[in-house]
C-alpha atoms as a PDB file:
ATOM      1  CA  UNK A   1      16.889  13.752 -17.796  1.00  0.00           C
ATOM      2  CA  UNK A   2      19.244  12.079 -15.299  1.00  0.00           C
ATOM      3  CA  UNK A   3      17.460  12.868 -12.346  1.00  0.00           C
ATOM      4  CA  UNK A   4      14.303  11.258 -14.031  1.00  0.00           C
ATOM      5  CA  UNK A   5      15.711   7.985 -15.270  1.00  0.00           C
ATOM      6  CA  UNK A   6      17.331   7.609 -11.508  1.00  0.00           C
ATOM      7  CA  UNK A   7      14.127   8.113 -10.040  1.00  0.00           C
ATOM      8  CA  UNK A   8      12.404   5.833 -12.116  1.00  0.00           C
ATOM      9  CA  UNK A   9      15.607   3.168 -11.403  1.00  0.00           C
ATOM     10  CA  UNK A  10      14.623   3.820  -7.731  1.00  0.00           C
ATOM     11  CA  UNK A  11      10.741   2.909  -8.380  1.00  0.00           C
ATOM     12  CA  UNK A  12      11.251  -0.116 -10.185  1.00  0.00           C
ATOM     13  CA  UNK A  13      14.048  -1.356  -7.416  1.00  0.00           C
ATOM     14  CA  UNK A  14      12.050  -0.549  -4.287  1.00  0.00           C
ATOM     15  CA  UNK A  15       8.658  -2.306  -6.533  1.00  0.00           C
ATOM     16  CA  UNK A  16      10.842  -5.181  -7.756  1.00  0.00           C
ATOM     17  CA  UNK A  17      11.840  -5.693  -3.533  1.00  0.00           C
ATOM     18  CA  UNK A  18       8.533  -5.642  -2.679  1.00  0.00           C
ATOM     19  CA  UNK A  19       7.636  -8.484  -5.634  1.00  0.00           C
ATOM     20  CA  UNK A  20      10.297 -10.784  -4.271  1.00  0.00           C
ATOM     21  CA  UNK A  21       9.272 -10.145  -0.666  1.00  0.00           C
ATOM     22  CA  UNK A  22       5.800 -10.676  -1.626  1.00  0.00           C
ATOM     23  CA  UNK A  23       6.454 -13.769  -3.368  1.00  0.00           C
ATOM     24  CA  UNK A  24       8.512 -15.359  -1.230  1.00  0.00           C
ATOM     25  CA  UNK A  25       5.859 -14.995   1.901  1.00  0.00           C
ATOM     26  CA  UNK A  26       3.364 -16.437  -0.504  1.00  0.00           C
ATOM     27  CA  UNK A  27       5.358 -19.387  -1.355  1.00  0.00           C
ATOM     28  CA  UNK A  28       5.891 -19.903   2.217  1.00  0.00           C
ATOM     29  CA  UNK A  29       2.721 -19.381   3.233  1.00  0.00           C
ATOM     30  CA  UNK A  30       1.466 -21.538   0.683  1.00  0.00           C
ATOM     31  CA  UNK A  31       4.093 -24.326   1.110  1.00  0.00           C
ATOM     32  CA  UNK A  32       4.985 -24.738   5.007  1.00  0.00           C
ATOM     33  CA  UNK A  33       1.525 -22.878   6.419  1.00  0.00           C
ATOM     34  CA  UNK A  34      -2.373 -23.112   6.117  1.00  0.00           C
ATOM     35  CA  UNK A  35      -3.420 -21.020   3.590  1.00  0.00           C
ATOM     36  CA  UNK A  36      -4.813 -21.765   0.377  1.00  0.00           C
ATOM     37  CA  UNK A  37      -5.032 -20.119  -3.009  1.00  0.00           C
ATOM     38  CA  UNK A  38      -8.776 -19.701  -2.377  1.00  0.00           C
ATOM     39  CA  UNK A  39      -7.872 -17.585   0.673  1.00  0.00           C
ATOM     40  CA  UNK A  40      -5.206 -15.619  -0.376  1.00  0.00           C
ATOM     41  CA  UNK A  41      -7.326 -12.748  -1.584  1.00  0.00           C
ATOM     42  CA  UNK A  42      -9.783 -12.504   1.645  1.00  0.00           C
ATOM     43  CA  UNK A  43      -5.721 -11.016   3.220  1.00  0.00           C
ATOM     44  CA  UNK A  44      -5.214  -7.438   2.946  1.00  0.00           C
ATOM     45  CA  UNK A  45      -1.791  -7.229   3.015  1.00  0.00           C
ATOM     46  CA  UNK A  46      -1.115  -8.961  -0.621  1.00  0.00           C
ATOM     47  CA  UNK A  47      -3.123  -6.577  -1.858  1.00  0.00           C
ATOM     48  CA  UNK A  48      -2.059  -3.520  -0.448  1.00  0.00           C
ATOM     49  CA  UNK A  49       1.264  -4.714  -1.409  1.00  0.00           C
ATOM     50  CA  UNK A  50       0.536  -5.417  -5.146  1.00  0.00           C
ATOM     51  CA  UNK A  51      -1.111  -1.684  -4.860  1.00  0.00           C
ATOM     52  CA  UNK A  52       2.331  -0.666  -3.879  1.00  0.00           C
ATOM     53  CA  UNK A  53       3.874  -2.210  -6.902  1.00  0.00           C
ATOM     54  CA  UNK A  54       1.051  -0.773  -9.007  1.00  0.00           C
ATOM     55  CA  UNK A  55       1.856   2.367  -7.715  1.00  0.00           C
ATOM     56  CA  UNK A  56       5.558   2.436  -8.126  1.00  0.00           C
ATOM     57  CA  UNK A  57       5.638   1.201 -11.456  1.00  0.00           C
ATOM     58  CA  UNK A  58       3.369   3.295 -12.846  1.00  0.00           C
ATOM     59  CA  UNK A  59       4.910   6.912 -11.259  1.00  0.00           C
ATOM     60  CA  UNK A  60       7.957   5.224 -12.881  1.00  0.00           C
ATOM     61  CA  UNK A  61       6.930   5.072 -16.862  1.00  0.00           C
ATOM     62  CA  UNK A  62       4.814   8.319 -15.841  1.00  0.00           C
ATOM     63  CA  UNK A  63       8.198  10.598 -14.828  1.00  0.00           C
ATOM     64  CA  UNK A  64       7.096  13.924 -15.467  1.00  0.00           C
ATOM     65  CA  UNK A  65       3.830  13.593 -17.058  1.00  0.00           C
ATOM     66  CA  UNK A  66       2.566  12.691 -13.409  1.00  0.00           C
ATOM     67  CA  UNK A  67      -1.548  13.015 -13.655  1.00  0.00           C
ATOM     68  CA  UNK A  68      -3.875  13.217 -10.646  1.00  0.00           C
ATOM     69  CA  UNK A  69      -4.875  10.162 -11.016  1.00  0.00           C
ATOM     70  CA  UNK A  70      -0.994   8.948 -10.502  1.00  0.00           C
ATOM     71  CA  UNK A  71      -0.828  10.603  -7.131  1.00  0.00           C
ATOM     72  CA  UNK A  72      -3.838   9.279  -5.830  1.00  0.00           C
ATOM     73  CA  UNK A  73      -3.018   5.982  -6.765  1.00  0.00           C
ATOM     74  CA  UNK A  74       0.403   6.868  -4.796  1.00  0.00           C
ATOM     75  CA  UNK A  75      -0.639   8.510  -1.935  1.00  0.00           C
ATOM     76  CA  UNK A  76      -3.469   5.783  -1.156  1.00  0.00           C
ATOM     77  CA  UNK A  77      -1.075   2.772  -1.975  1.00  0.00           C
ATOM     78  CA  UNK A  78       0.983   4.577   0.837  1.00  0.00           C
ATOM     79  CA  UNK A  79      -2.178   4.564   3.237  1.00  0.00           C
ATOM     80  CA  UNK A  80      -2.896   0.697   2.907  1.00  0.00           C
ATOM     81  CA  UNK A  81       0.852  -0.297   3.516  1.00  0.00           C
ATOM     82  CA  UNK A  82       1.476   2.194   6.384  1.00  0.00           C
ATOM     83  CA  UNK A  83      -1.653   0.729   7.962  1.00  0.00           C
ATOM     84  CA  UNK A  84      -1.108  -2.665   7.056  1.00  0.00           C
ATOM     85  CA  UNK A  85       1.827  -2.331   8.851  1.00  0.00           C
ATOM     86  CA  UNK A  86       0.636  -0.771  12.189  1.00  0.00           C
ATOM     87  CA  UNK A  87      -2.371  -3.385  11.933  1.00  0.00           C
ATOM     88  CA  UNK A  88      -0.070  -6.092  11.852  1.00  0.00           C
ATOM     89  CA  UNK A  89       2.452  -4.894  14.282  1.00  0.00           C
ATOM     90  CA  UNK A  90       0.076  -4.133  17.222  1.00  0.00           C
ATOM     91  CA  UNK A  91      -2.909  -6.466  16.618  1.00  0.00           C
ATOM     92  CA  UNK A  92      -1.676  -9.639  14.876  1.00  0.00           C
ATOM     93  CA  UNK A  93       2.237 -10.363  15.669  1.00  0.00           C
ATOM     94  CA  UNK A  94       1.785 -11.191  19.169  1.00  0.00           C
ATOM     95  CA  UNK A  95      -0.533 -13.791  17.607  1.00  0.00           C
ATOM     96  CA  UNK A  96       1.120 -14.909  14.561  1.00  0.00           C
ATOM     97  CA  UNK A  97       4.254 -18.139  14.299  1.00  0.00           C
ATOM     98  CA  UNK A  98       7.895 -17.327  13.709  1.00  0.00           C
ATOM     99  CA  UNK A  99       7.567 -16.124   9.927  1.00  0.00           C
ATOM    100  CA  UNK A 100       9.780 -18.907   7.434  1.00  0.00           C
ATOM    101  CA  UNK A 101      10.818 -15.432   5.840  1.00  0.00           C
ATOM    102  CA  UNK A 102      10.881 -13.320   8.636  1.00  0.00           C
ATOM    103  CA  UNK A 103      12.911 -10.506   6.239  1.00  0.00           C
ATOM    104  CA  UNK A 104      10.272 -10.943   3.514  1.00  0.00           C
ATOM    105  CA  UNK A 105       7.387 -10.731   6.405  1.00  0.00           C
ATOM    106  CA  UNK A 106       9.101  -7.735   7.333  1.00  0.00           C
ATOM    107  CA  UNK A 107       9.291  -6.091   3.941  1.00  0.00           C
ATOM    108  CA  UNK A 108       5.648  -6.532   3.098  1.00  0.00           C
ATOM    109  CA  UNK A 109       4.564  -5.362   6.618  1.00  0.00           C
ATOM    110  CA  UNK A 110       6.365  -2.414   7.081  1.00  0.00           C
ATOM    111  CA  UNK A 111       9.354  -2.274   4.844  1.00  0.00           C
ATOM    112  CA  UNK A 112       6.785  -1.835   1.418  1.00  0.00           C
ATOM    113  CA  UNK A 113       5.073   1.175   3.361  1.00  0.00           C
ATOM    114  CA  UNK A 114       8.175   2.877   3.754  1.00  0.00           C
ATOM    115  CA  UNK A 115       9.596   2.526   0.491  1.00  0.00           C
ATOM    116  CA  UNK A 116       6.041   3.555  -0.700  1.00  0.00           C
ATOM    117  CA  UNK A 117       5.616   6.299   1.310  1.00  0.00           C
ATOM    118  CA  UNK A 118       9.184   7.918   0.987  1.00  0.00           C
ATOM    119  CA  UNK A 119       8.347   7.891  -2.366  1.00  0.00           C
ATOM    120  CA  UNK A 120       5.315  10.262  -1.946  1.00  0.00           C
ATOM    121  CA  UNK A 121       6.854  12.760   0.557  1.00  0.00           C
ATOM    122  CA  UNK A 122      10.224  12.663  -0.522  1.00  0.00           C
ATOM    123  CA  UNK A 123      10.045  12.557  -4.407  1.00  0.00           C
ATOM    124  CA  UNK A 124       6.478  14.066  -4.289  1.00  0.00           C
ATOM    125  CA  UNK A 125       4.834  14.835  -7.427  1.00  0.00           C
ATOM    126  CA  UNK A 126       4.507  17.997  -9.925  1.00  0.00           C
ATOM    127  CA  UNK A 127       1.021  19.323  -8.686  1.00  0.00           C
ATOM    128  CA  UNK A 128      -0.531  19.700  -5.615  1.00  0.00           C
ATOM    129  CA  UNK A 129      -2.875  16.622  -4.276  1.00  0.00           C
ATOM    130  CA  UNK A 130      -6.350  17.020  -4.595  1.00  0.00           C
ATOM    131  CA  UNK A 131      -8.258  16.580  -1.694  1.00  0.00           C
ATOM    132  CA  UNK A 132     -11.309  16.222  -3.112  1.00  0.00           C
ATOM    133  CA  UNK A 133      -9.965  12.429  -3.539  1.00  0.00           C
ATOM    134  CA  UNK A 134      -9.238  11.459  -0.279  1.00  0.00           C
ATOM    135  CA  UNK A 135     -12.592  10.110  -0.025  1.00  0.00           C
ATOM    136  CA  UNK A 136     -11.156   7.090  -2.882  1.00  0.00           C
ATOM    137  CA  UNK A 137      -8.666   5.581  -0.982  1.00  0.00           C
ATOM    138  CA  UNK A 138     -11.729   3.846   0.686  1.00  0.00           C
ATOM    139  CA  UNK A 139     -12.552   1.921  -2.252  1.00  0.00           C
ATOM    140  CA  UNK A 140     -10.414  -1.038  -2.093  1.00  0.00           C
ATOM    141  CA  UNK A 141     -10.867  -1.634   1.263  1.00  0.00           C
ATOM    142  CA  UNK A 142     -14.750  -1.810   0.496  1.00  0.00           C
ATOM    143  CA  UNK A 143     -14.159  -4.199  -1.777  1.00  0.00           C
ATOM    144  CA  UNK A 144     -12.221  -6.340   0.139  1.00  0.00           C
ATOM    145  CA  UNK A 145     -14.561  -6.464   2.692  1.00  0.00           C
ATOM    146  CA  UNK A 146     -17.589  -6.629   0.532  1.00  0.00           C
ATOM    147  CA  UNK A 147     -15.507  -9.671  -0.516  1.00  0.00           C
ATOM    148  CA  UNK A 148     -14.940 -11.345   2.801  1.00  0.00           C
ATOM    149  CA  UNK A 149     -18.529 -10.728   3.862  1.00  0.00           C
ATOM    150  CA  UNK A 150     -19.865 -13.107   1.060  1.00  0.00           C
ATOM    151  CA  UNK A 151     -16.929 -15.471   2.522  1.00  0.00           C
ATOM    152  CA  UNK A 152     -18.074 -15.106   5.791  1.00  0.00           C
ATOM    153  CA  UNK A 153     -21.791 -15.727   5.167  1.00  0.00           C
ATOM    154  CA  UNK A 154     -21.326 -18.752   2.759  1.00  0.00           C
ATOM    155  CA  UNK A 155     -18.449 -20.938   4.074  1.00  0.00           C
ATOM    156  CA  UNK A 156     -17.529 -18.950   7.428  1.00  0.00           C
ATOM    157  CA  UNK A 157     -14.306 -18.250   6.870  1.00  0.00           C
ATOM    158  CA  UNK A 158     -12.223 -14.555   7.570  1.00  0.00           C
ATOM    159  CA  UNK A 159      -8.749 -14.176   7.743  1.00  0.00           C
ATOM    160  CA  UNK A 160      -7.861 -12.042  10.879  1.00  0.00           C
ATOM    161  CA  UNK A 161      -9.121 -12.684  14.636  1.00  0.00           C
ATOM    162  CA  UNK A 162     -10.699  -9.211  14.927  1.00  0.00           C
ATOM    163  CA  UNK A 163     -13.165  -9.801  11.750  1.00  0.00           C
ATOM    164  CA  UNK A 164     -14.716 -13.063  13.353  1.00  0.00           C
ATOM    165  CA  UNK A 165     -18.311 -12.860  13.424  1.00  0.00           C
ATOM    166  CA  UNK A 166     -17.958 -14.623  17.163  1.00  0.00           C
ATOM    167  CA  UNK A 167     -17.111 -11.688  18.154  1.00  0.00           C
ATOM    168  CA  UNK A 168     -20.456 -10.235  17.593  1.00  0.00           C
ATOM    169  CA  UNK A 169     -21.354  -7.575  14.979  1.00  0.00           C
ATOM    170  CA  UNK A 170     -21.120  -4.264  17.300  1.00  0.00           C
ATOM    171  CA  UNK A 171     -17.321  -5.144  17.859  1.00  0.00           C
ATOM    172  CA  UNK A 172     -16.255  -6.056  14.710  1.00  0.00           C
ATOM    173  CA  UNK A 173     -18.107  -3.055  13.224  1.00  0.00           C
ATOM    174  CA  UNK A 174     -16.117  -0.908  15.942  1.00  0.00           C
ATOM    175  CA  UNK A 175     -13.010  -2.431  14.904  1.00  0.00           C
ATOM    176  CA  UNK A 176     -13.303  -1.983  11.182  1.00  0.00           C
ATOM    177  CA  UNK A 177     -14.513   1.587  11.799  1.00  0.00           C
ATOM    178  CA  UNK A 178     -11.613   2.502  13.804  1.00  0.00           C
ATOM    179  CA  UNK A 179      -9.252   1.181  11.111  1.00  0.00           C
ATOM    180  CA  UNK A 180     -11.328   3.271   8.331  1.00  0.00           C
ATOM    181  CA  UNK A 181     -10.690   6.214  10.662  1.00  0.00           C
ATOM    182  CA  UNK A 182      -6.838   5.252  10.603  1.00  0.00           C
ATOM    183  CA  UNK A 183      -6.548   5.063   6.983  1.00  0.00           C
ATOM    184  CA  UNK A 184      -8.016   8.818   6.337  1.00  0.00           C
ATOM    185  CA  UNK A 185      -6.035  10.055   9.187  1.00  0.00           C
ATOM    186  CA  UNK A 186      -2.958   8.207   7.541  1.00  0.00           C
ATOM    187  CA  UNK A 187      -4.313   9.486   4.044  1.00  0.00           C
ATOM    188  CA  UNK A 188      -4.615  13.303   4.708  1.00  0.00           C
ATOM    189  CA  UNK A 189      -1.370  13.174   6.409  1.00  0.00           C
ATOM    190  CA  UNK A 190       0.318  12.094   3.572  1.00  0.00           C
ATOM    191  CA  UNK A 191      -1.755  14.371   1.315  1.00  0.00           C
ATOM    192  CA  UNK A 192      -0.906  17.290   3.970  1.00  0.00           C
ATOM    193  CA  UNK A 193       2.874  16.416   3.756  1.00  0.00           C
ATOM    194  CA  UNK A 194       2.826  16.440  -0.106  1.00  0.00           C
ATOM    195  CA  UNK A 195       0.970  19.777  -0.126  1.00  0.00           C
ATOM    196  CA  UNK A 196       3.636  21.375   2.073  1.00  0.00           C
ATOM    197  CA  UNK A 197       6.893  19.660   0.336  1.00  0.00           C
ATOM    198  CA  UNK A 198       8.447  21.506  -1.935  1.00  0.00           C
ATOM    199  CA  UNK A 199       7.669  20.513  -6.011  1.00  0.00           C
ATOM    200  CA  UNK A 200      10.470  19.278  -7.855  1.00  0.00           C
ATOM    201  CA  UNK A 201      12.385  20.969 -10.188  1.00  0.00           C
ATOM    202  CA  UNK A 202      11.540  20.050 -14.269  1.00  0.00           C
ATOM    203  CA  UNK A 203      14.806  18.816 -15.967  1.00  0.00           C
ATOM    204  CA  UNK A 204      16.692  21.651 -17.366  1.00  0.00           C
ATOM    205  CA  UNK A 205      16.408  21.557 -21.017  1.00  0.00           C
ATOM    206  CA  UNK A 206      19.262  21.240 -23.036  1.00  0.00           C
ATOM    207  CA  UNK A 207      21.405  24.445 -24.011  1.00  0.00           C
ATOM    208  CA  UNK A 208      21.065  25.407 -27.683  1.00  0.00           C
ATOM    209  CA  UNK A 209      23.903  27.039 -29.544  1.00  0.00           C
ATOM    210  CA  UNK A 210      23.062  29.652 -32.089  1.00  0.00           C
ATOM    211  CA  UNK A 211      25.692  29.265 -34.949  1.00  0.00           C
END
C-alpha cells in the first residue's frame, strides 16, 4: 500500500511540474510573443505535453488496476515528449528567441519526456505491452496534422519552418515521414524496454492472525 500511494505522489508531482511549466510558457507566449489562442493548438508540443499529464494522472488513480489501455496511453505520451524534445532541440532552437521562461521551455521540451518516460521504464506496469498497439501512437499526430492542413489551405498559416508549404510538398512530406519513422522507433523502444524490465511486485497483503 505504501509503495502505491508514493508512486501515485510521484505521478501527480512530476504531472503537476509539467502543468506549471506548461502554463507558464503559454502565458508567456501569449503575453510577451506572437502567438494567439487560435494558434495554440496547430503546436505540438502543448499537446504532447497535456498527453503527458493525461498520462500521469491517470496511471496515478489506476495504481494496480493498470489496463492496456493505461500503458498505451503511457508509453505513447512518452513517444510524443521524447520526440518533441529531439525535434525541438536539433531543428527549431537554433531558430527560436531567448525563451521568457527558459526553465519552463526546458521542462516542456525535454524535462516532461523524461519524467514521462522514467515513469514507463522505471515504474513499468503489471503486464507486458502489447505490440499490437504500437500502430496507435500515430493517431494524434494525424490529427494534428489533419488539423494544420485545413489551416494551411484556408488562411496559410503552420507553426514550424519545416511544415511550410514554400518548401514544396516532396520536402515537407520527407520531413514529416522521417519524424513518423522517429516516433515508432522511439515507441517500440520504449515498448521493448518495458517488455524486458522486470514487473513490479503486488503489495504484500496484510498478515492475518488466527485467534
Amino acid at each position: 500500500m505504501l509503495r502505491s500511494i508514493l508512486t501515485a505522489m510521484a505521478r501527480l508531482a512530476g504531472a503537476t511540474v509539467i502543468a506549471i511549466a506548461l502554463g507558464a510558457q503559454a502565458w508567456a507566449d501569449l503575453t510577451h510573443g506572437t502567438f494567439t489562442w487560435a494558434q495554440l493548438p496547430g503546436y505540438f508540443t502543448p499537446l504532447a505535453n497535456l498527453a503527458g499529464i493525461l498520462a500521469l494522472v491517470v496511471a496515478a488513480f489506476a495504481g494496480r488496476h493498470d489496463p492496456a489501455w493505461v500503458q498505451t496511453l503511457r508509453v505513447n505520451a512518452a513517444t510524443y515528449l521524447v520526440v518533441v524534445g529531439a525535434v525541438y532541440w536539433l531543428l527549431l532552437a537554433p531558430h527560436a528567441g531567448h525563451p521568457y521562461f527558459p526553465w519552463a521551455n526546458a521542462v516542456i521540451h525535454g524535462g516532461a519526456g523524461l519524467i514521462v518516460a522514467a515513469d514507463w521504464v522505471l515504474i513499468g506496469g503489471r503486464r507486458r505491452p502489447r505490440w499490437r498497439d504500437v500502430w496507435s501512437v500515430l493517431i494524434m499526430p494525424a490529427l494534428w496534422l489533419g488539423y494544420l492542413f485545413v489551416r494551411a489551405t484556408t488562411d496559410g498559416w503552420v507553426p514550424y519552418p519545416f511544415l511550410d508549404p514554400a518548401l514544396g510538398f516532396a520536402t515537407v512530406a520527407t520531413t514529416v515521414s522521417v519524424i513518423v519513422l522517429i516516433g515508432l522507433a522511439v515507441s517500440a523502444a520504449l515498448r521493448a524496454l518495458g517488455a524486458v524490465a522486470p514487473l513490479p511486485s503486488r503489495d504484500p497483503a496484510p498478515a492475518t492472525h488466527r485467534g
